[in-house]
C-alpha atoms as a PDB file:
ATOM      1  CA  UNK A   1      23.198 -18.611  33.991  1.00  0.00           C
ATOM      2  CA  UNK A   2      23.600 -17.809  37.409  1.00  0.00           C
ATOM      3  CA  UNK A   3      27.254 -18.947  37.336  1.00  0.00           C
ATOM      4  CA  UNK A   4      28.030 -16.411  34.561  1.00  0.00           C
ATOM      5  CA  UNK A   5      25.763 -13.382  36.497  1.00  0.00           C
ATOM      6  CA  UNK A   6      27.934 -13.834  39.331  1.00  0.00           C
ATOM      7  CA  UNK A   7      31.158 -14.123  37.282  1.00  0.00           C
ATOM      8  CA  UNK A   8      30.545 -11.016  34.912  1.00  0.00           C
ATOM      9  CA  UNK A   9      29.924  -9.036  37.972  1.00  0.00           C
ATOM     10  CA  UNK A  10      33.134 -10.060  40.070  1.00  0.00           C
ATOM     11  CA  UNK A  11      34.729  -8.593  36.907  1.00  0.00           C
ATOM     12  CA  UNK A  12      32.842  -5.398  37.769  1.00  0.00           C
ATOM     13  CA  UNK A  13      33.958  -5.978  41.978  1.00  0.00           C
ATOM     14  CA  UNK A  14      30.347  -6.181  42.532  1.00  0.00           C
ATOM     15  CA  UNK A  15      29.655  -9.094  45.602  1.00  0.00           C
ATOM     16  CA  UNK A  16      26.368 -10.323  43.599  1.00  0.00           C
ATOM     17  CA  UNK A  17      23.345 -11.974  45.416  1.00  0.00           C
ATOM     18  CA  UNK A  18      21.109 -13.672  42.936  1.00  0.00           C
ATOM     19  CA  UNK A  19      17.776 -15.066  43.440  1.00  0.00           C
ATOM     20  CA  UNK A  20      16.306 -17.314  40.995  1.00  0.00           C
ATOM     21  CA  UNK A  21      13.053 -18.009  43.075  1.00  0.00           C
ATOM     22  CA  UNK A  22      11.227 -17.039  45.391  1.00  0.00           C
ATOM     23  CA  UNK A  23      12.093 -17.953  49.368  1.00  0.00           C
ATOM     24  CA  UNK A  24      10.116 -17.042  52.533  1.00  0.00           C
ATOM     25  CA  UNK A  25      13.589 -15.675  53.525  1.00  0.00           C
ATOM     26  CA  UNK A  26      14.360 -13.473  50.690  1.00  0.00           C
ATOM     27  CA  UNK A  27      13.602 -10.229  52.137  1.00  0.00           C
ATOM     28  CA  UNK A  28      16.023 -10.371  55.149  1.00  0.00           C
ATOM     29  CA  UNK A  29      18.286 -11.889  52.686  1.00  0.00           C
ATOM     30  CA  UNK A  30      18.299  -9.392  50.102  1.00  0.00           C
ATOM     31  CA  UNK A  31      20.459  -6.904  52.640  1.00  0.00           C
ATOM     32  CA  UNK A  32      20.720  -3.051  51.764  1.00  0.00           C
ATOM     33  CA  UNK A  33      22.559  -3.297  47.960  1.00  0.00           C
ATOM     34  CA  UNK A  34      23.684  -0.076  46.398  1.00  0.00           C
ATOM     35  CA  UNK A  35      21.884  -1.382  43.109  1.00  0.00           C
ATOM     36  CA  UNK A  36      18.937  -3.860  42.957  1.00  0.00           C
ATOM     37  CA  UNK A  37      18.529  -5.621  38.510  1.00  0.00           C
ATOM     38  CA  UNK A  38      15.235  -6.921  38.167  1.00  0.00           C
ATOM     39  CA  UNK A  39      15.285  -9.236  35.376  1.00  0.00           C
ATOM     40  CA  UNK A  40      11.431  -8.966  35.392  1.00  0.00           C
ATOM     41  CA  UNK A  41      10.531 -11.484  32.026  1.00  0.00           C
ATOM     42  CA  UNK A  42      12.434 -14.016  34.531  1.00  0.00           C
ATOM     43  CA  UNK A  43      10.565 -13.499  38.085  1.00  0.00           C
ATOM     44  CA  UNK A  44       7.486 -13.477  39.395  1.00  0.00           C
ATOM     45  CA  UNK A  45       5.413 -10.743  40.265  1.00  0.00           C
ATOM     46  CA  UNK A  46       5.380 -11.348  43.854  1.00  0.00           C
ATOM     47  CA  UNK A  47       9.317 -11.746  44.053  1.00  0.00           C
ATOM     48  CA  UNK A  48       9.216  -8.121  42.534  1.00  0.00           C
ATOM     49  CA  UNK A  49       7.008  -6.824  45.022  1.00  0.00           C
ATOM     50  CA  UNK A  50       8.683  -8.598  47.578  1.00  0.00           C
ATOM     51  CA  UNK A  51      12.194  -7.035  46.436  1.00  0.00           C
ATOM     52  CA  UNK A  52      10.761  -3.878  46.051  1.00  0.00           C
ATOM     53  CA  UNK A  53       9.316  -3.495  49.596  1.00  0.00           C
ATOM     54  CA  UNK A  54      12.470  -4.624  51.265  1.00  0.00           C
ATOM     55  CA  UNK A  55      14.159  -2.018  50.406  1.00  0.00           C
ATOM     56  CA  UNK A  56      11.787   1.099  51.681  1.00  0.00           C
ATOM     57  CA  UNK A  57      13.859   3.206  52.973  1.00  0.00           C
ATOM     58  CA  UNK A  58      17.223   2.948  51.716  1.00  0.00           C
ATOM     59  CA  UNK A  59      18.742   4.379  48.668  1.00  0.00           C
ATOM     60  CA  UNK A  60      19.142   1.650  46.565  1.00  0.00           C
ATOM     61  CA  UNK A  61      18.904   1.624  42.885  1.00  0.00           C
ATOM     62  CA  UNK A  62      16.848  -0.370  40.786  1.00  0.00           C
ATOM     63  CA  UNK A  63      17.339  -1.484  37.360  1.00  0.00           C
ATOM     64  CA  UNK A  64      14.756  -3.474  35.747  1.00  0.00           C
ATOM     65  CA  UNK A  65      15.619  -5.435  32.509  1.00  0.00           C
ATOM     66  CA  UNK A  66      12.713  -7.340  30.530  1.00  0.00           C
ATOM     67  CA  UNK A  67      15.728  -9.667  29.232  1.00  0.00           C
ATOM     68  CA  UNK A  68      17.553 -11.395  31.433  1.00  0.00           C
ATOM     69  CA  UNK A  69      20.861 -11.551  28.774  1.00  0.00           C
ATOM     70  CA  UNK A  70      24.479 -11.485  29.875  1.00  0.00           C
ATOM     71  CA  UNK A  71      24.209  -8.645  27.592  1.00  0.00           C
ATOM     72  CA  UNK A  72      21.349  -6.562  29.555  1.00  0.00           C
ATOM     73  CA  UNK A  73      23.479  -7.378  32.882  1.00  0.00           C
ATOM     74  CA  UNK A  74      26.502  -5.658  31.181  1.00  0.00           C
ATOM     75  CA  UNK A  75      24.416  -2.786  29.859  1.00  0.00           C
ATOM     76  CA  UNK A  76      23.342  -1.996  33.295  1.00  0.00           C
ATOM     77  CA  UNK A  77      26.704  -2.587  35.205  1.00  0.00           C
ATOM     78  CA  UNK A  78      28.210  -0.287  32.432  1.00  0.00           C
ATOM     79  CA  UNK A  79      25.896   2.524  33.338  1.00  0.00           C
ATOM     80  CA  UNK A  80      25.328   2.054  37.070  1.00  0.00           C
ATOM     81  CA  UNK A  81      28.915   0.951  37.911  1.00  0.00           C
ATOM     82  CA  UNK A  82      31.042   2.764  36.174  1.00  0.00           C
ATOM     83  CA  UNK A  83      29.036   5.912  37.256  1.00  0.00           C
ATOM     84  CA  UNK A  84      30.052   5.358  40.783  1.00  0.00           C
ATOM     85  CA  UNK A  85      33.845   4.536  40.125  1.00  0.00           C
ATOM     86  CA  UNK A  86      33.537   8.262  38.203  1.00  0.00           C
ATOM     87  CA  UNK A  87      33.142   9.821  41.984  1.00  0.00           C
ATOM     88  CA  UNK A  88      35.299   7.869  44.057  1.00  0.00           C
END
């Protein structure tokens, strides 16, 4: 799956990061992203937190999905995506 994540979101010129567990690294890793998808019936608890708190501070947005579907990764690169390309 994480092939197709990252390939369905090159399509929307989105550099993707994606983290399928959990890493003593993963906060410095997880940068400053314009949007943040939680696929949270996929991840841990912790990871959440842990994604969460990185990111006090700066405006990114989250979007958290209970499925973790190429389908519920379109929906939400649909809506946060195309919003952005709207005001460019």
């Amino acid at each position: 799956m994480v092939c197709r994540y990252k390939a369905l979101c090159k399509k929307y010129n989105c550099k993707p990061k994606v983290f399928t567990q959990m890493t003593s690294s993963m906060k410095d890793k997880i940068g400053a992203p314009d949007l943040l998808i939680l696929f949270t019936n996929t991840v841990s608890h912790k990871m959440v937190r842990c994604a969460i708190s990185s990111l006090k501070g700066q405006e990114t947005v989250v979007a958290r999905s209970h499925s973790s579907s190429m389908a519920s990764l379109k929906t939400i690169l649909d809506a946060h995506v195309a919003k952005e390309e709207k005001y460019v």
